[in-house]
N, C-alpha and C. Protein backbone atom coordinates (compact mmCIF):
# COMPACT_ATOMS: atom_id res chain seq x y z
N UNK A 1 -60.40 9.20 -64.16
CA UNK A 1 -59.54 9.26 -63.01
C UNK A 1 -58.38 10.16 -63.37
N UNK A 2 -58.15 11.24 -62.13
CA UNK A 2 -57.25 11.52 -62.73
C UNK A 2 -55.89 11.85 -61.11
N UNK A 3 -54.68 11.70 -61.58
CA UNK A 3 -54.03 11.85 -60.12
C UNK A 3 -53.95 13.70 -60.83
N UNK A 4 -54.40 14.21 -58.97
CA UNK A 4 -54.33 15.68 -59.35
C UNK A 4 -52.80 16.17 -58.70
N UNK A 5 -52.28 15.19 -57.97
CA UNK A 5 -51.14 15.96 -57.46
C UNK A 5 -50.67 15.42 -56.44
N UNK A 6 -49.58 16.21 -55.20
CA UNK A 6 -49.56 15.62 -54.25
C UNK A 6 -49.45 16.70 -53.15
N UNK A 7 -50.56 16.59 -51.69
CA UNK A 7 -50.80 17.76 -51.15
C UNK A 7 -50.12 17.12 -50.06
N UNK A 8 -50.59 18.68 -49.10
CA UNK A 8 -50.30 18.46 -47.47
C UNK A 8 -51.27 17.69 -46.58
N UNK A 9 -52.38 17.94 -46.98
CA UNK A 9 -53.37 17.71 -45.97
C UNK A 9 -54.70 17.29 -47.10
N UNK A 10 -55.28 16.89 -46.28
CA UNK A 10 -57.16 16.13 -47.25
C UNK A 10 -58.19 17.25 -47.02
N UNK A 11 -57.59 18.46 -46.94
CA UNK A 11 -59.29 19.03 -47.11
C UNK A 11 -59.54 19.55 -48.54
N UNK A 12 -60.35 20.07 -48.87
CA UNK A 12 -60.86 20.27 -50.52
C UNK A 12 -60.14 21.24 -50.78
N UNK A 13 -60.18 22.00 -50.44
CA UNK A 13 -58.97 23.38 -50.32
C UNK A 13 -57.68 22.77 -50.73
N UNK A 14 -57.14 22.31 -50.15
CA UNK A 14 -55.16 21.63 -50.61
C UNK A 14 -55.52 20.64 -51.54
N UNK A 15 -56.15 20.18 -51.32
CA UNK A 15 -56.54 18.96 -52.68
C UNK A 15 -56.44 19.79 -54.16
N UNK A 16 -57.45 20.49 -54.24
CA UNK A 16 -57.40 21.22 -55.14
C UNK A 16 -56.57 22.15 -55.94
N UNK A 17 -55.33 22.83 -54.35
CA UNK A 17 -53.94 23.71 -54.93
C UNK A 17 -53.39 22.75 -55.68
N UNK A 18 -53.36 21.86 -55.46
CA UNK A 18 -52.64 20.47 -56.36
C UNK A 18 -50.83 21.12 -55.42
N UNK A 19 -50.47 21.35 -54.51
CA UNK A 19 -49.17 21.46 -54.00
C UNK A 19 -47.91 20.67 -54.14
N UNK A 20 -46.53 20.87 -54.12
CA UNK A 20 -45.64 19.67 -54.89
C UNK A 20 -44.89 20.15 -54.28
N UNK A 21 -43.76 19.28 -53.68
CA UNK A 21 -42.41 19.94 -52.95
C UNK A 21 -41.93 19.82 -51.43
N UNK A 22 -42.96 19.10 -51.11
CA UNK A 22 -42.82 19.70 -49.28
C UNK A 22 -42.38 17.93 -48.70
N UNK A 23 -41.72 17.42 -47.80
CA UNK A 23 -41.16 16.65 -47.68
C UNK A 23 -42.33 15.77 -47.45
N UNK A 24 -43.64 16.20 -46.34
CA UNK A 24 -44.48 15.13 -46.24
C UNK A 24 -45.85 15.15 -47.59
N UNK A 25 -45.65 15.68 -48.31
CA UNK A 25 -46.33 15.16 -49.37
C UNK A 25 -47.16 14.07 -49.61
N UNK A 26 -48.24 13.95 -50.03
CA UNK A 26 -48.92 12.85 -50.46
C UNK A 26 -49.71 13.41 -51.45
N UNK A 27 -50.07 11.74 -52.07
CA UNK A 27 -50.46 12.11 -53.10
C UNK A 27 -52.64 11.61 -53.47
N UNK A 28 -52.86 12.37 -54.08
CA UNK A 28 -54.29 12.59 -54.25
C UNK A 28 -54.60 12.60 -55.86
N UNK A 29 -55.77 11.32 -55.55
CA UNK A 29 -56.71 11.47 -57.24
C UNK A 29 -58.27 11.77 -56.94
N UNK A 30 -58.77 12.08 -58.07
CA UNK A 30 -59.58 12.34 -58.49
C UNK A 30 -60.86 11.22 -59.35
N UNK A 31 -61.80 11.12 -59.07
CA UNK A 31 -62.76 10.32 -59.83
C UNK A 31 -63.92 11.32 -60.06
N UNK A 32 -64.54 11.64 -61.46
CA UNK A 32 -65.30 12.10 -61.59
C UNK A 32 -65.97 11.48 -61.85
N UNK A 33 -67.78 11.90 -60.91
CA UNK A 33 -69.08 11.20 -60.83
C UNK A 33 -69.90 12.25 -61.27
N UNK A 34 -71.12 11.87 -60.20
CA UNK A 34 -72.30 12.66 -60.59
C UNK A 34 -73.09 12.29 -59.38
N UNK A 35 -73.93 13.18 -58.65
CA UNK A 35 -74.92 13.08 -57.59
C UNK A 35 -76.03 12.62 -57.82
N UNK A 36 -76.86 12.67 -57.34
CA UNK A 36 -78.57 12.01 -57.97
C UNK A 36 -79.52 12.54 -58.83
N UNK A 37 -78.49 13.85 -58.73
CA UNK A 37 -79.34 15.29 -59.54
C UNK A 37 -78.88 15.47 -60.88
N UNK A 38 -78.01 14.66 -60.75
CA UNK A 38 -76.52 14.26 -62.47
C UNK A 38 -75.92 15.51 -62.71
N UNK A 39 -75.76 16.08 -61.33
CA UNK A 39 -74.64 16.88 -61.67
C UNK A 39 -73.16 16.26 -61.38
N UNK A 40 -72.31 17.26 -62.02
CA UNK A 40 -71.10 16.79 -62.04
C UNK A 40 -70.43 17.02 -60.66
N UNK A 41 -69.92 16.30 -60.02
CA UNK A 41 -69.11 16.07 -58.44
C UNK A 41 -67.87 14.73 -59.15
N UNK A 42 -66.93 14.77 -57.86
CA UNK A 42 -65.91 13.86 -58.30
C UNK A 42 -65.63 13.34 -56.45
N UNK A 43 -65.30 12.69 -56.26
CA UNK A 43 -64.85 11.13 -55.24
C UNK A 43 -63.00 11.86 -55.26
N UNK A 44 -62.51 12.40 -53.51
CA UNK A 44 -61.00 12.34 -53.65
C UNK A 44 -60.15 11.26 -52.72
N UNK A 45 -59.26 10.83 -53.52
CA UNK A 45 -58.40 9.82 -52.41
C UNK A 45 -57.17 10.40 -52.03
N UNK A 46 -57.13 10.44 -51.06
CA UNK A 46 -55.56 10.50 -50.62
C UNK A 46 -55.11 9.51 -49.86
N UNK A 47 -53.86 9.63 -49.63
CA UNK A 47 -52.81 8.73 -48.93
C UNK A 47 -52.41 9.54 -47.73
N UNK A 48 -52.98 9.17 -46.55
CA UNK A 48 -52.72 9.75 -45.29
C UNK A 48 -51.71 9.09 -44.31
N UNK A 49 -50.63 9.28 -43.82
CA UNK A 49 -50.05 8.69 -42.70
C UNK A 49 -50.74 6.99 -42.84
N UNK A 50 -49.98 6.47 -43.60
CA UNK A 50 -50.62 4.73 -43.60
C UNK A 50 -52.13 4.47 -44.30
N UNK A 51 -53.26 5.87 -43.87
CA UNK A 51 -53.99 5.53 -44.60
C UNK A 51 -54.61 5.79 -45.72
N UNK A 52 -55.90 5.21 -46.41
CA UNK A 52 -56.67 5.90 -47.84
C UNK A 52 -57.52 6.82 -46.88
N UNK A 53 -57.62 7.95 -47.56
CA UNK A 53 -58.85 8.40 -47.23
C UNK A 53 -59.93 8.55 -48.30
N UNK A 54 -60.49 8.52 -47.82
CA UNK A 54 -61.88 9.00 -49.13
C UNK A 54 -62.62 9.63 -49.07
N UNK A 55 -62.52 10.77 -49.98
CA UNK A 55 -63.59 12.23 -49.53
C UNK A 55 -64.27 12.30 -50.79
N UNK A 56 -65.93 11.98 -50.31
CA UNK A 56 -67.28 12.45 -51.07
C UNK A 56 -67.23 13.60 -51.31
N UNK A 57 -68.00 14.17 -52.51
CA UNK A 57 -68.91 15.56 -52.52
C UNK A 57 -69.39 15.74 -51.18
N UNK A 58 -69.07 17.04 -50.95
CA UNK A 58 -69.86 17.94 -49.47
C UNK A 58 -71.10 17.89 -49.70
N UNK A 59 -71.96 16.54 -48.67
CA UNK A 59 -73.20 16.65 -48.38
C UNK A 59 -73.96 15.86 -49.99
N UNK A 60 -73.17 15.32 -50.43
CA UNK A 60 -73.93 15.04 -51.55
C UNK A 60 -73.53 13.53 -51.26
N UNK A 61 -74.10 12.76 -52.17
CA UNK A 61 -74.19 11.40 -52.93
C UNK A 61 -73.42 10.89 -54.20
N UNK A 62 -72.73 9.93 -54.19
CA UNK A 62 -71.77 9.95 -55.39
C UNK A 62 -72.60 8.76 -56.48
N UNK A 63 -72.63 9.06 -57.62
CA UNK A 63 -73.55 7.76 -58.23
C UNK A 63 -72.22 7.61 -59.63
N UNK A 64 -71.64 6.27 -59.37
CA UNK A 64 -70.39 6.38 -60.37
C UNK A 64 -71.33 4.79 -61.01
N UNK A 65 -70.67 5.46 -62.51
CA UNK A 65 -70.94 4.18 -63.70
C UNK A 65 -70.05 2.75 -63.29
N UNK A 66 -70.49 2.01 -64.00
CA UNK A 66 -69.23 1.04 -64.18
C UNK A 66 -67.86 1.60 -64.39
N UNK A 67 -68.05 1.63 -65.33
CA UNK A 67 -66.32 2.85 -65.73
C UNK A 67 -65.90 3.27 -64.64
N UNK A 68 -66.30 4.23 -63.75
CA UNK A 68 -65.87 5.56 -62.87
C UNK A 68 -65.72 4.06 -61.49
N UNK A 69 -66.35 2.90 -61.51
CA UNK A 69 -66.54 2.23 -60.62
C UNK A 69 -64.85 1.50 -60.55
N UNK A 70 -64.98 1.00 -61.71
CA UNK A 70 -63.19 0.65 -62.14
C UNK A 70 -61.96 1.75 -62.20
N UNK A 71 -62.26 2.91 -62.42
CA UNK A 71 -61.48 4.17 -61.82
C UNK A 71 -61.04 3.76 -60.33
N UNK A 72 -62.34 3.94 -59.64
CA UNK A 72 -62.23 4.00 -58.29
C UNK A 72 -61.33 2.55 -57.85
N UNK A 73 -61.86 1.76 -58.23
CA UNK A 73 -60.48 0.73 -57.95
C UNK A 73 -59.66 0.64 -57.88
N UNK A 74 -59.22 1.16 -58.48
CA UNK A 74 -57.76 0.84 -59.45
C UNK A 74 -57.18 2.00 -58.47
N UNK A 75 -57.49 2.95 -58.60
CA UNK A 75 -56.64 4.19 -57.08
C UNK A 75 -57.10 3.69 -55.62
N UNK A 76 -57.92 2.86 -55.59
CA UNK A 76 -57.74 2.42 -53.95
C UNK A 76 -56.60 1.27 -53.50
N UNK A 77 -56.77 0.65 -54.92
CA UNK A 77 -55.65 -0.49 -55.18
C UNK A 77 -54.24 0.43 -54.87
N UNK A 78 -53.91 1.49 -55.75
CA UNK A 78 -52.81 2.36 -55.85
C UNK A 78 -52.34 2.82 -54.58
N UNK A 79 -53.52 3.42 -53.76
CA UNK A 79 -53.67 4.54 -52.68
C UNK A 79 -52.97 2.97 -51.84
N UNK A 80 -53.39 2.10 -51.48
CA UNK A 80 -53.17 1.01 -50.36
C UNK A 80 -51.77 0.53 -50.63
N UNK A 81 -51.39 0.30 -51.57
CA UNK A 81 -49.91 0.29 -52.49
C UNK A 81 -48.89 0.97 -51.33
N UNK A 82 -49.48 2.39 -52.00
CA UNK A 82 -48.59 3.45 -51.52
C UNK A 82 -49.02 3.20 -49.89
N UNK A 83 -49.89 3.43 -49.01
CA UNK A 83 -50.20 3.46 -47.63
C UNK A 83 -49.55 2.49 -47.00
N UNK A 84 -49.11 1.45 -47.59
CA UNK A 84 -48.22 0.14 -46.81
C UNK A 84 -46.72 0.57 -46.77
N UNK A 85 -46.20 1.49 -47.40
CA UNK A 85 -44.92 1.66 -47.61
C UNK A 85 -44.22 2.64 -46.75
């Protein structure tokens, strides 16, 4: 898991600038998985206006271990934290 930053908006594009500075800011992590094909893909959360969002690999399937399963927790736990506030 990793927090990549905090963007403007949830598409893969701003997720990825990792952006910092702008008053409505939020913030976005990262979980790296793997698809069915075991390639490498990663699971993004952000914190939207009150809510989590959760963005899959484009068109793919996410297959997370135990581990990556407790990642993912633990930032939805975080993400809902922050979304109540």
């Amino acid at each position: 898991m990793e927090l990549i930053g905090r963007v403007q908006g949830f598409t893969q594009d701003v997720v990825a600038d990792q952006t910092a500075g702008c008053p409505d800011e939020r913030r976005a992590w990262q979980i790296h998985c793997r698809d069915v094909v075991n390639r490498e893909r990663h699971l993004t959360v952000v914190v939207d206006n009150g809510r989590v969002v959760l963005m899959g690999p484009p068109g793919e399937t996410a297959v997370l271990s135990a581990g990556q399963l407790g990642q993912l927790r633990t930032v939805l736990r975080e993400a809902a934290d922050q979304a109540e506030r």
